[in-house]
PDB file of N, CA and C in Angstrom:
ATOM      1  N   UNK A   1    -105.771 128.832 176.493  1.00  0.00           N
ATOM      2  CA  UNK A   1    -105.533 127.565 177.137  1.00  0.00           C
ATOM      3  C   UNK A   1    -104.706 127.827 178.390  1.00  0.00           C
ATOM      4  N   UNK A   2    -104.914 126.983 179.654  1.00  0.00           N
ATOM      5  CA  UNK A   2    -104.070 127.438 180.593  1.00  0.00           C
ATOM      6  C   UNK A   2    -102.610 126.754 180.947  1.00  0.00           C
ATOM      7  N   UNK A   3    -102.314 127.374 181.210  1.00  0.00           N
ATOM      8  CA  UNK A   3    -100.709 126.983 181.580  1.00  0.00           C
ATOM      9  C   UNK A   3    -100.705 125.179 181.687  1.00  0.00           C
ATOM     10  N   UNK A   4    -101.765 124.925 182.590  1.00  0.00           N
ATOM     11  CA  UNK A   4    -101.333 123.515 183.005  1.00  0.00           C
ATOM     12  C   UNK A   4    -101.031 122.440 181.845  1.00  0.00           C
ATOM     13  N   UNK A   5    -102.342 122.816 180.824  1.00  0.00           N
ATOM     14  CA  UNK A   5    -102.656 121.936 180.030  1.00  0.00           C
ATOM     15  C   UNK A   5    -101.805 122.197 178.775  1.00  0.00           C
ATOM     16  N   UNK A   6    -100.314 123.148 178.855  1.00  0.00           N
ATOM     17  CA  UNK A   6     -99.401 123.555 178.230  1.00  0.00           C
ATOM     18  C   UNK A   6     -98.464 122.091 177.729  1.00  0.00           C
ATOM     19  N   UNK A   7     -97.974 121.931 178.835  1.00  0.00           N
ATOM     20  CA  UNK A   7     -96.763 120.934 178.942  1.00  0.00           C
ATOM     21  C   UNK A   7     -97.506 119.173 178.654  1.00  0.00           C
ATOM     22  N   UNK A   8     -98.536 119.067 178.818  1.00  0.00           N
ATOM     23  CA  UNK A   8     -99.541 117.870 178.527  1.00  0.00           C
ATOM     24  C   UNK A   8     -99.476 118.493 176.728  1.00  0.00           C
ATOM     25  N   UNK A   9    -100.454 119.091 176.034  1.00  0.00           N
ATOM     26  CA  UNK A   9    -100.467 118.927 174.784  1.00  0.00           C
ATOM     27  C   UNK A   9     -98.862 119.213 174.186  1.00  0.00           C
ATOM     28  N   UNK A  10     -97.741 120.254 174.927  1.00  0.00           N
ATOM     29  CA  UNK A  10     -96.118 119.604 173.714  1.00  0.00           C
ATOM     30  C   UNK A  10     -95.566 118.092 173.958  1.00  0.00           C
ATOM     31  N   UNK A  11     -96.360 117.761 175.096  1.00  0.00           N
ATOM     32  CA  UNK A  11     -94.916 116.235 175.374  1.00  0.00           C
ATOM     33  C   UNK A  11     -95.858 115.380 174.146  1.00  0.00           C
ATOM     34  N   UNK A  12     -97.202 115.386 173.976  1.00  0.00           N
ATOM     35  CA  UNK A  12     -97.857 114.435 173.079  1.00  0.00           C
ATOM     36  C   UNK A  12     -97.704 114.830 171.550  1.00  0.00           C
ATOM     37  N   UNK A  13     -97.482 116.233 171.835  1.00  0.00           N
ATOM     38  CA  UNK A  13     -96.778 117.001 170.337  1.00  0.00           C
ATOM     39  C   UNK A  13     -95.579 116.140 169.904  1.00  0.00           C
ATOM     40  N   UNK A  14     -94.222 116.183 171.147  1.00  0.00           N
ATOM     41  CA  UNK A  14     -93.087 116.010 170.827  1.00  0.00           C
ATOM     42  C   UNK A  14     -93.326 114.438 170.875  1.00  0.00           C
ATOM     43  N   UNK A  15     -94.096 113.575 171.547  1.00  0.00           N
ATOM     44  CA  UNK A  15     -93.789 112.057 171.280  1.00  0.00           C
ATOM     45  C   UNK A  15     -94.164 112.257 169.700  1.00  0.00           C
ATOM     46  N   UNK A  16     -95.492 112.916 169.363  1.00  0.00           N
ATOM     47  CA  UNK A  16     -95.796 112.245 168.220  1.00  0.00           C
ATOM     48  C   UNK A  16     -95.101 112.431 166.728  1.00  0.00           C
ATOM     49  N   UNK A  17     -94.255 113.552 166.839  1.00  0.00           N
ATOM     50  CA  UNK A  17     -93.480 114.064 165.597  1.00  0.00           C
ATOM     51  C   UNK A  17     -92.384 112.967 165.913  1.00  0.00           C
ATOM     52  N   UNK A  18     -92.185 112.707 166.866  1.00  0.00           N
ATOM     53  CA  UNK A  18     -90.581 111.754 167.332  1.00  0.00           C
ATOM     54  C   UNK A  18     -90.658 110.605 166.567  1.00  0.00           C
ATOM     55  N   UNK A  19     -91.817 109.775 167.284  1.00  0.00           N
ATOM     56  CA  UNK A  19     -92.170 108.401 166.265  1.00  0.00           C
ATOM     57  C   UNK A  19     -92.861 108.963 164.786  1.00  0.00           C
ATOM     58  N   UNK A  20     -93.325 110.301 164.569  1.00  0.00           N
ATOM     59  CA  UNK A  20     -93.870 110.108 163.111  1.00  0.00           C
ATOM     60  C   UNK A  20     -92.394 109.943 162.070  1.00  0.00           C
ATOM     61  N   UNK A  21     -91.315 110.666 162.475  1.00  0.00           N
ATOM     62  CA  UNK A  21     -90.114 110.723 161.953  1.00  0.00           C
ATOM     63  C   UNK A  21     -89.392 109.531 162.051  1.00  0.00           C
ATOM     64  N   UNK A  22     -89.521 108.878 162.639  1.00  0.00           N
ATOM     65  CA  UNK A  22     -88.656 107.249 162.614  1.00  0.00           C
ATOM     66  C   UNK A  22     -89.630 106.576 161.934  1.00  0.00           C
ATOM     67  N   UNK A  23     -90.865 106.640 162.137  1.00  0.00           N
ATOM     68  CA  UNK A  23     -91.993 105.716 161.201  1.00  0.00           C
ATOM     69  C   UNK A  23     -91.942 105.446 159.645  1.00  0.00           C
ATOM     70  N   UNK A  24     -92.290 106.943 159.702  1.00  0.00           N
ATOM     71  CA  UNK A  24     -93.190 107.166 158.466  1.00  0.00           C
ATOM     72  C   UNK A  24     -92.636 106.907 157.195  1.00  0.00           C
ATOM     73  N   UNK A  25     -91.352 107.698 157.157  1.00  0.00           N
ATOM     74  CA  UNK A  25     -90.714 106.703 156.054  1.00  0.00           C
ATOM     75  C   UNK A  25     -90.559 105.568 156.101  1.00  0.00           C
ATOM     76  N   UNK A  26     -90.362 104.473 156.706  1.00  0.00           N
ATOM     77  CA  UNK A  26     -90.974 102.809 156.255  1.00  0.00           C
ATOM     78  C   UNK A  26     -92.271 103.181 156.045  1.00  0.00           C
ATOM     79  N   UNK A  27     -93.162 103.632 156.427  1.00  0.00           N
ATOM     80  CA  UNK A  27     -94.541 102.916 156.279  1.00  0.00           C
ATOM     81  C   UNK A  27     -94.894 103.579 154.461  1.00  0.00           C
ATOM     82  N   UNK A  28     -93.800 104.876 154.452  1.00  0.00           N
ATOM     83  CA  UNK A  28     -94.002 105.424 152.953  1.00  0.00           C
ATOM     84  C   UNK A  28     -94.019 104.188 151.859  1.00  0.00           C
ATOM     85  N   UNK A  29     -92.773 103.723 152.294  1.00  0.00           N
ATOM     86  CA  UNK A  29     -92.149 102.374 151.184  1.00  0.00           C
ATOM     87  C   UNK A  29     -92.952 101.505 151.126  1.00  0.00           C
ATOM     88  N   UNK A  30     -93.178 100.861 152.371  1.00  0.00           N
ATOM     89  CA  UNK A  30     -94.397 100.009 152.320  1.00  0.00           C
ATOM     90  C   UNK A  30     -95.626 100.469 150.936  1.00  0.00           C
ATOM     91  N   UNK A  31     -95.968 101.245 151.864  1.00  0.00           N
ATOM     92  CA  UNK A  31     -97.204 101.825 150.589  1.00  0.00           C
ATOM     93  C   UNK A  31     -97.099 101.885 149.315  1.00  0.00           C
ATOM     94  N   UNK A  32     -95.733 102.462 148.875  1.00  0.00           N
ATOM     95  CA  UNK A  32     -95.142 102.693 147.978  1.00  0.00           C
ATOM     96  C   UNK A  32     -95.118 101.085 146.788  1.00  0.00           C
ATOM     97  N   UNK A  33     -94.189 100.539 147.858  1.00  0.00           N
ATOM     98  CA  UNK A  33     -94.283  99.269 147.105  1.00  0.00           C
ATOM     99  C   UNK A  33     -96.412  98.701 147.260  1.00  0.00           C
ATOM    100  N   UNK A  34     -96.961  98.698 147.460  1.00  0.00           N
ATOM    101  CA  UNK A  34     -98.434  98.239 147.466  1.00  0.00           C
ATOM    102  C   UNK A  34     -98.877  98.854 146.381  1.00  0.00           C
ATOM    103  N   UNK A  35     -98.591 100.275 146.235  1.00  0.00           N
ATOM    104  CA  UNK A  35     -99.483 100.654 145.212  1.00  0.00           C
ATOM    105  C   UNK A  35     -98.861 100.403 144.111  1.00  0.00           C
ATOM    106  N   UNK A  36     -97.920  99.531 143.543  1.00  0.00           N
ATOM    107  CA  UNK A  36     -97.196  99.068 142.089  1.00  0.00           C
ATOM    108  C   UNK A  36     -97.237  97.899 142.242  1.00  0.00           C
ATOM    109  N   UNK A  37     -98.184  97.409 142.942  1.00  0.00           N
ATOM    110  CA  UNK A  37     -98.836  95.987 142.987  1.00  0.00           C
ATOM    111  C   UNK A  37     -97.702  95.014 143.420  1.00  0.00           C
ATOM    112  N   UNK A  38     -96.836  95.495 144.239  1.00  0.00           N
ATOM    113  CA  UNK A  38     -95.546  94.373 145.094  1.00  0.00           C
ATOM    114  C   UNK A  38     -94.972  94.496 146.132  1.00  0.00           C
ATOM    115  N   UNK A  39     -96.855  94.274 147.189  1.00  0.00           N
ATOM    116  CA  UNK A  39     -96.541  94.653 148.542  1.00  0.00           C
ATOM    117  C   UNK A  39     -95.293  93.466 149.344  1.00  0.00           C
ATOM    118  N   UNK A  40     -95.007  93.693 150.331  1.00  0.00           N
ATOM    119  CA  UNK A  40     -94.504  92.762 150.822  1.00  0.00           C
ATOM    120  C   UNK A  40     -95.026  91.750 151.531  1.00  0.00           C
ATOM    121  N   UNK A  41     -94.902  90.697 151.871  1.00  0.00           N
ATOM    122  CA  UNK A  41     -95.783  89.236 152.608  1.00  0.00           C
ATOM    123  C   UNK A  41     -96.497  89.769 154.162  1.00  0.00           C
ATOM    124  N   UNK A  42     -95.803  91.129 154.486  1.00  0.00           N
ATOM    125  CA  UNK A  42     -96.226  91.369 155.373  1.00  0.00           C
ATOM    126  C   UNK A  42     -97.867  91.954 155.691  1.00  0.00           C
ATOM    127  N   UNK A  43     -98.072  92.498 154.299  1.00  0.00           N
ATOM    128  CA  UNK A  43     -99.234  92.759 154.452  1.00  0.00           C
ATOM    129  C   UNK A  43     -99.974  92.606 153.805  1.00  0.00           C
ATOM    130  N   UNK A  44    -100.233  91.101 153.916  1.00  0.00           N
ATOM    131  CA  UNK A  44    -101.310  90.725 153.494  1.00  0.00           C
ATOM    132  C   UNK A  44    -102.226  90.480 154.475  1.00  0.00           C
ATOM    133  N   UNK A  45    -103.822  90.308 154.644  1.00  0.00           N
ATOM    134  CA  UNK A  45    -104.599  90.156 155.787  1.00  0.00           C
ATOM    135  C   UNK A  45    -104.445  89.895 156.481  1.00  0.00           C
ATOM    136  N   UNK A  46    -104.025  88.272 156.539  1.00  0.00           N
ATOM    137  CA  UNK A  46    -103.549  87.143 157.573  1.00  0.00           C
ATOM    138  C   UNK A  46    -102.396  87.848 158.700  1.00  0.00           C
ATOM    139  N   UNK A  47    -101.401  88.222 157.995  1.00  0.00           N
ATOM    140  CA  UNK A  47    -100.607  89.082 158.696  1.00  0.00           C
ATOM    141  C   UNK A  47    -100.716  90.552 159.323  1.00  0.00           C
ATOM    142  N   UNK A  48    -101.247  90.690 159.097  1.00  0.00           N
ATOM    143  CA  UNK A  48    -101.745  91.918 159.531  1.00  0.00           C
ATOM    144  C   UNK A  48    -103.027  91.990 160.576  1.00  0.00           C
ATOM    145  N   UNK A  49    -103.767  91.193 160.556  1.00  0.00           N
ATOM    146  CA  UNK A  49    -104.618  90.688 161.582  1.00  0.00           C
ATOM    147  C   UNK A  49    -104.006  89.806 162.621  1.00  0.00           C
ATOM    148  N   UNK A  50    -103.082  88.986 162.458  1.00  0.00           N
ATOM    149  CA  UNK A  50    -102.439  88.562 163.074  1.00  0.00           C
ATOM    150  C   UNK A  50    -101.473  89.708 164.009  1.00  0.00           C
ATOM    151  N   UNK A  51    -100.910  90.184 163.405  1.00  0.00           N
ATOM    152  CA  UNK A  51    -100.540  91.903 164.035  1.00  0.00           C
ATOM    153  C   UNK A  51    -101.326  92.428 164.707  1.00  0.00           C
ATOM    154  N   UNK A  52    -102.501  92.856 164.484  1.00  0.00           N
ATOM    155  CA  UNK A  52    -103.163  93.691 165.312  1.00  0.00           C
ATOM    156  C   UNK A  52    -103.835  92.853 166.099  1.00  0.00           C
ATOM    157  N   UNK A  53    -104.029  91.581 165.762  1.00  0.00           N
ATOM    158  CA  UNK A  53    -104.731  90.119 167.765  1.00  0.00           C
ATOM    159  C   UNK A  53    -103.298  90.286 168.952  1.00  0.00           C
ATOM    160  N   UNK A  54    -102.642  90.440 168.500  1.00  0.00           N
ATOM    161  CA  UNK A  54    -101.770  90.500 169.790  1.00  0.00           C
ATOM    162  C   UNK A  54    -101.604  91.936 170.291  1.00  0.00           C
ATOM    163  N   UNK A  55    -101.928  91.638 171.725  1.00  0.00           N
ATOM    164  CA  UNK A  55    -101.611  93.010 172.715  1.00  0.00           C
ATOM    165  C   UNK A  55    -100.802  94.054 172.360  1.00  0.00           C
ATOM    166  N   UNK A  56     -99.495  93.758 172.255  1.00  0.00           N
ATOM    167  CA  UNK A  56     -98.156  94.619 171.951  1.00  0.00           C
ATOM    168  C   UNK A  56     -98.147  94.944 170.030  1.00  0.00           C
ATOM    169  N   UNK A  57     -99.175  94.495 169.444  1.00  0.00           N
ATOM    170  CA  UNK A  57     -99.269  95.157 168.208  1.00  0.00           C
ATOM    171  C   UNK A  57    -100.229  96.005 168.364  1.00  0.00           C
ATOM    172  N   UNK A  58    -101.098  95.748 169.018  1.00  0.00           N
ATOM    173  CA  UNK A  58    -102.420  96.540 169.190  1.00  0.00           C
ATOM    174  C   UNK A  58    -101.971  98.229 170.103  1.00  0.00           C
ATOM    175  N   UNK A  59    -101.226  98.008 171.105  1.00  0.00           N
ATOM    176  CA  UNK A  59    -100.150  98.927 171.704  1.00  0.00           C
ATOM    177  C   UNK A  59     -99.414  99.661 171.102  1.00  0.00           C
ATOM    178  N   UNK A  60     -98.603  99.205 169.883  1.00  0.00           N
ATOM    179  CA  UNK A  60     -98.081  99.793 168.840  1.00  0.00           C
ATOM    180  C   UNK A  60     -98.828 100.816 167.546  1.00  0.00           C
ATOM    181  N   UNK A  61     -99.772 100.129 167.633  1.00  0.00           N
ATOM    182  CA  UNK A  61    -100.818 100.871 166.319  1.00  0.00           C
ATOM    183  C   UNK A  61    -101.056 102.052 166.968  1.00  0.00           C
ATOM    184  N   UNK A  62    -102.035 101.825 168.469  1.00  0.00           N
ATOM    185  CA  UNK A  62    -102.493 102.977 168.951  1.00  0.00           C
ATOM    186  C   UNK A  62    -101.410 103.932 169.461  1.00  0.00           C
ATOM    187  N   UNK A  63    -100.419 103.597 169.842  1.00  0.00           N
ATOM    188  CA  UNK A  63     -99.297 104.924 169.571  1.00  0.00           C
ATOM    189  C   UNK A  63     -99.098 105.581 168.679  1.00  0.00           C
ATOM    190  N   UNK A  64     -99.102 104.490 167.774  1.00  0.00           N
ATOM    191  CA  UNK A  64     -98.839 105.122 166.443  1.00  0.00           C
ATOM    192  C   UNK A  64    -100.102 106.523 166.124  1.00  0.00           C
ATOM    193  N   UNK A  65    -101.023 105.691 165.826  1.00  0.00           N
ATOM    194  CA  UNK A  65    -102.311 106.748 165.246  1.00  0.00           C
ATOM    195  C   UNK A  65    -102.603 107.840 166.320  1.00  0.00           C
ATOM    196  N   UNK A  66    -102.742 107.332 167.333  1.00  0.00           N
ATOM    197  CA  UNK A  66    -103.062 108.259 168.286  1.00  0.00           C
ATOM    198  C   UNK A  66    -102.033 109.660 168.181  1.00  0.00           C
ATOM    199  N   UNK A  67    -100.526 109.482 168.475  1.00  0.00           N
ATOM    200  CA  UNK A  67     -99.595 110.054 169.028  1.00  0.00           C
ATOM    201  C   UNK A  67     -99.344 111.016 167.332  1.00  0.00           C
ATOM    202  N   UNK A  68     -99.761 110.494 166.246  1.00  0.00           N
ATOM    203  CA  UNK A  68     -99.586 111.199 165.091  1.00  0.00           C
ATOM    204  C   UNK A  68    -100.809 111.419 164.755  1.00  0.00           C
ATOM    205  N   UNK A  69    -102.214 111.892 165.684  1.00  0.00           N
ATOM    206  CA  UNK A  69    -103.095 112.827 165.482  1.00  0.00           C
ATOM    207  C   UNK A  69    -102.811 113.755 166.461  1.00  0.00           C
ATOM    208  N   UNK A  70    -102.292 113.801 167.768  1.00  0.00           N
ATOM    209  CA  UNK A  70    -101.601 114.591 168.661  1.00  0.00           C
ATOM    210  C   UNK A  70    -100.733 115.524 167.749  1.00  0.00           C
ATOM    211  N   UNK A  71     -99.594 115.045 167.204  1.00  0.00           N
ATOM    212  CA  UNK A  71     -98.771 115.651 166.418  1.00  0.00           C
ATOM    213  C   UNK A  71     -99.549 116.584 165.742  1.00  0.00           C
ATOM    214  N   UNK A  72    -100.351 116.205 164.488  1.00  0.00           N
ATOM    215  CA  UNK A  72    -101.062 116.840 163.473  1.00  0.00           C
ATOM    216  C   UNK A  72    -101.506 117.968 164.342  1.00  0.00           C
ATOM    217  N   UNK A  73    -102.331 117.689 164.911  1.00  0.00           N
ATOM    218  CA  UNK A  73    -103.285 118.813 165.305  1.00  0.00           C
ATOM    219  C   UNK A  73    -102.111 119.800 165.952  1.00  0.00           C
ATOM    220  N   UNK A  74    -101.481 119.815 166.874  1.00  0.00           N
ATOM    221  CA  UNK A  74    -101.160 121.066 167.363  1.00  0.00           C
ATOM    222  C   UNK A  74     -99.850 121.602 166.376  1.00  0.00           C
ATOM    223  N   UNK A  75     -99.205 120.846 165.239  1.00  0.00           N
ATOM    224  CA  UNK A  75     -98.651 121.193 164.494  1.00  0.00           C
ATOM    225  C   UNK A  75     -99.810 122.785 163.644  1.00  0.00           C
ATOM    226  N   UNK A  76    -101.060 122.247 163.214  1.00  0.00           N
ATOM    227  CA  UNK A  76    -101.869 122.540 162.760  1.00  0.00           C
ATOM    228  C   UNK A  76    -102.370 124.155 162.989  1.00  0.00           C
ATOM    229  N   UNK A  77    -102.552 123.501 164.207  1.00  0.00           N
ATOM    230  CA  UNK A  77    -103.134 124.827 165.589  1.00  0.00           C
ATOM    231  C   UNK A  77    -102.096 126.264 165.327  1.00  0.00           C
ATOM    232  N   UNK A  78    -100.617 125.554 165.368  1.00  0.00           N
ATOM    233  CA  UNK A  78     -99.324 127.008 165.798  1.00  0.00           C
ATOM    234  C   UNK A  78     -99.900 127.232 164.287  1.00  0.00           C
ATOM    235  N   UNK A  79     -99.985 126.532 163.041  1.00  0.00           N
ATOM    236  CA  UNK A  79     -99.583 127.086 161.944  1.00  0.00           C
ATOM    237  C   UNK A  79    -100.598 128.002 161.113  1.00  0.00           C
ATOM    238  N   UNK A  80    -101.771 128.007 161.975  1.00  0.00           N
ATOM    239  CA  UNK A  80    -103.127 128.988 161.924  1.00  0.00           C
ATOM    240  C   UNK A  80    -102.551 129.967 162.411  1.00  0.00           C
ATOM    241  N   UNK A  81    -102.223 129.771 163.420  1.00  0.00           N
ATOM    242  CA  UNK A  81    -101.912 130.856 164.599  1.00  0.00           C
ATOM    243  C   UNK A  81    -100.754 131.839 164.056  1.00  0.00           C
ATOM    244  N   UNK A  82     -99.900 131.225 163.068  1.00  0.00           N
ATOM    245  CA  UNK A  82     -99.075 132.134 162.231  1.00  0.00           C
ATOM    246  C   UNK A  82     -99.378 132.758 161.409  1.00  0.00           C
ATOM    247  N   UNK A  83    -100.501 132.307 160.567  1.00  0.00           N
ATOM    248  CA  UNK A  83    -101.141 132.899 159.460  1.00  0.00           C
ATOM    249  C   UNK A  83    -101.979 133.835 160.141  1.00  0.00           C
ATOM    250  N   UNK A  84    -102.067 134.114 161.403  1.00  0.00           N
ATOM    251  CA  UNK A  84    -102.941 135.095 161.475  1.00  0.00           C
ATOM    252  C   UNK A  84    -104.619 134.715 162.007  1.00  0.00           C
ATOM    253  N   UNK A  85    -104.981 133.314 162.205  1.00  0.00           N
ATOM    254  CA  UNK A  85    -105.960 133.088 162.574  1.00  0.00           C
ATOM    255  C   UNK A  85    -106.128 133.549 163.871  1.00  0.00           C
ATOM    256  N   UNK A  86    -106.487 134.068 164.991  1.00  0.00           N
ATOM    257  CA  UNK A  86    -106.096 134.339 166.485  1.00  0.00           C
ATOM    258  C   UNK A  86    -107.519 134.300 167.103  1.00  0.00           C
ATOM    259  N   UNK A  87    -108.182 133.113 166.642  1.00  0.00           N
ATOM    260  CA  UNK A  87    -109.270 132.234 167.440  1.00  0.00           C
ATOM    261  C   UNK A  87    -108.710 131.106 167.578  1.00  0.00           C
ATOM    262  N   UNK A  88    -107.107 131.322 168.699  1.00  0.00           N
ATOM    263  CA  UNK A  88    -106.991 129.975 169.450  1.00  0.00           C
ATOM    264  C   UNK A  88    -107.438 128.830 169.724  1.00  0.00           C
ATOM    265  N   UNK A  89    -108.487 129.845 171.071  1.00  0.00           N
ATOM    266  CA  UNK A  89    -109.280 129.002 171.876  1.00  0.00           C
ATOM    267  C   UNK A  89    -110.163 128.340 170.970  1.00  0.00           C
ATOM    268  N   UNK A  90    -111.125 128.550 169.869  1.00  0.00           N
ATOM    269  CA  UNK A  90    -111.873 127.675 169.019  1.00  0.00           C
ATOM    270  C   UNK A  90    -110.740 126.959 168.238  1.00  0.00           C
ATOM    271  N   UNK A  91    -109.867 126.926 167.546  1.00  0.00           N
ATOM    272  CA  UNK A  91    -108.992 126.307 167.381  1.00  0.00           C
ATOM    273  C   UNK A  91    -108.631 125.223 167.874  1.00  0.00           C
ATOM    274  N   UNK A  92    -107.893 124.863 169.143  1.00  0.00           N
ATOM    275  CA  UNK A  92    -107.352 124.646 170.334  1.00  0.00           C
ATOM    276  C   UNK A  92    -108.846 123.533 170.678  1.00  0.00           C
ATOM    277  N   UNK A  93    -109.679 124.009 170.997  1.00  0.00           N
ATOM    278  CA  UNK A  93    -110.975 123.302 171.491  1.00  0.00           C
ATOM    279  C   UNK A  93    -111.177 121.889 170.221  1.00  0.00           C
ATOM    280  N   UNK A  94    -111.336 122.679 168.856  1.00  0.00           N
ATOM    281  CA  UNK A  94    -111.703 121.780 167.856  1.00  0.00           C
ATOM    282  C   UNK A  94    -110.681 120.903 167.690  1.00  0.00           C
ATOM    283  N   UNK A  95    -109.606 121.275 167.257  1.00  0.00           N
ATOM    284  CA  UNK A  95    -108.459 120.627 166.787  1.00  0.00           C
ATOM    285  C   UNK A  95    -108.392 119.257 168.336  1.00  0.00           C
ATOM    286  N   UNK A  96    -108.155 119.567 169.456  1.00  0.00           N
ATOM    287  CA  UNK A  96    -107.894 118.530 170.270  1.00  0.00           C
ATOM    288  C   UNK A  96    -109.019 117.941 170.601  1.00  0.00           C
ATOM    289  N   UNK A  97    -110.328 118.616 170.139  1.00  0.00           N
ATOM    290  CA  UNK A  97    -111.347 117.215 170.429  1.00  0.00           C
ATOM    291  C   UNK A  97    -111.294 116.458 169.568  1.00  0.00           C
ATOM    292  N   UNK A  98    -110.801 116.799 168.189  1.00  0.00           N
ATOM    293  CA  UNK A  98    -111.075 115.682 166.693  1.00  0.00           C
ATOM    294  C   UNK A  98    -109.977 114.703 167.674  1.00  0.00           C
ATOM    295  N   UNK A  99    -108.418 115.019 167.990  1.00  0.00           N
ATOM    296  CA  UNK A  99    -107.577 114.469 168.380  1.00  0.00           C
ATOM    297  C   UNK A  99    -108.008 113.271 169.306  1.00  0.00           C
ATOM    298  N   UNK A 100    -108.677 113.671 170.284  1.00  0.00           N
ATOM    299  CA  UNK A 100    -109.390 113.074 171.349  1.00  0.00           C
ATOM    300  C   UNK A 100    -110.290 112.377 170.832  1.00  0.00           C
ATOM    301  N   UNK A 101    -111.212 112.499 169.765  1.00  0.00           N
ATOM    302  CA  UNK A 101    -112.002 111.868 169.238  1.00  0.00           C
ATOM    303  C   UNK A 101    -111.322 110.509 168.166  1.00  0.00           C
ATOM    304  N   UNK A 102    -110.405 110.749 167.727  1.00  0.00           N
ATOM    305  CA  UNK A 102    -109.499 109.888 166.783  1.00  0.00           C
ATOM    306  C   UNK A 102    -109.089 109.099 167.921  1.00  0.00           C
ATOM    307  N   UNK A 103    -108.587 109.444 168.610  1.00  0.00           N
ATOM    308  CA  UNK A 103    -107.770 108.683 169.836  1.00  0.00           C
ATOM    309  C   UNK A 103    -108.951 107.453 170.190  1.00  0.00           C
ATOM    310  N   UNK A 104    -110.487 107.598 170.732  1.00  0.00           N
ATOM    311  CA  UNK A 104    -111.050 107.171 171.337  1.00  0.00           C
ATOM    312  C   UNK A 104    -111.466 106.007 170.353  1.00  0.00           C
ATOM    313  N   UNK A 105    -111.589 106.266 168.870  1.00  0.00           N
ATOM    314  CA  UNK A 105    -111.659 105.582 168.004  1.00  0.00           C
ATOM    315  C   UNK A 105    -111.051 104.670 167.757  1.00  0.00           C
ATOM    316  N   UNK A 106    -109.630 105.101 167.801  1.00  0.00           N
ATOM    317  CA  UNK A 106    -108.602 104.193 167.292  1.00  0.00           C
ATOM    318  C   UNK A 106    -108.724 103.165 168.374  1.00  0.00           C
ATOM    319  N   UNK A 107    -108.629 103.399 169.524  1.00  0.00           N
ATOM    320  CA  UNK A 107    -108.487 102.438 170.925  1.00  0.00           C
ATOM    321  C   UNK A 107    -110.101 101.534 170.737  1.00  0.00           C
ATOM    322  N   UNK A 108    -110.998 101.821 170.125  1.00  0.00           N
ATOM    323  CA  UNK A 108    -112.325 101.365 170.283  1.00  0.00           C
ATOM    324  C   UNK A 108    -112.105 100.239 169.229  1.00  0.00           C
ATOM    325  N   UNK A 109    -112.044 100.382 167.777  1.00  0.00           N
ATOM    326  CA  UNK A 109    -111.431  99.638 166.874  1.00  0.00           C
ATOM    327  C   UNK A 109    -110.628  98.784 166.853  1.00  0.00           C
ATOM    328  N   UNK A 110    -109.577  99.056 167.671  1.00  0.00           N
ATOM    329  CA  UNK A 110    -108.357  98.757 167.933  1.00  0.00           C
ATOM    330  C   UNK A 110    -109.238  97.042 168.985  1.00  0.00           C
ATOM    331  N   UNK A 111    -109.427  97.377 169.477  1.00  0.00           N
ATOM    332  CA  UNK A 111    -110.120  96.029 171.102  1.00  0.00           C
ATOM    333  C   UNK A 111    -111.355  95.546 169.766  1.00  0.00           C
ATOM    334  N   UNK A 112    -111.677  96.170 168.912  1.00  0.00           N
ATOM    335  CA  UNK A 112    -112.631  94.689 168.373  1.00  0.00           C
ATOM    336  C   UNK A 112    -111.950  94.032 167.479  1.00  0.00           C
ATOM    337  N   UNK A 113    -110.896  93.920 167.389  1.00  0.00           N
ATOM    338  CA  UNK A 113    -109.798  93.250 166.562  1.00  0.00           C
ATOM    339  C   UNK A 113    -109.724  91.509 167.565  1.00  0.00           C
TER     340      UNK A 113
END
């Protein structure tokens, strides 16, 4: 990979571990409480569709998903690359097109809301 496209895939690395670490534990609990059948009022349909029709929720999601498939993948990528995998570049190629591909998804999904 070349230099340029260095500092572009860590800053989307480092946003996305940043918010996965302030997130994820709420969204654990959340779940947590859902699957013992005592979600909170928040998520039930109504609310939650209601969440994702407005702009700045819809803004929020796709950071979210997007910026924590960014994360994943190049988390992913170094940790091949430690074990000894040293087909980077196929690596590197696959891993950030799924990324890119999740991304395009989420934003596509995301607008037929």
């Amino acid at each position: 990979m070349a230099k340029v496209n260095k500092a572009l895939f860590w800053s989307l690395f480092a946003a996305g571990g940043t918010l996965t670490a302030f997130v994820f534990p709420v969204l654990a609990l959340i779940t947590l409480l859902a699957a013992y059948g005592n979600p909170p009022d928040i998520m039930a349909f109504e609310q939650m569709r209601g969440l994702l029709a407005n702009w700045f929720g819809k803004l929020v999601a796709f950071g979210l998903v997007s910026l924590g498939l960014w994360h994943a993948v190049h988390r992913l990528r170094v940790g091949l690359h430690g074990l000894g995998l040293r087909a980077d570049g196929v690596v590197a190629f696959l891993g950030y097109g799924l990324a890119l591909l999740g991304t395009l998804l989420t934003a596509y999904y995301l607008l037929q809301i």
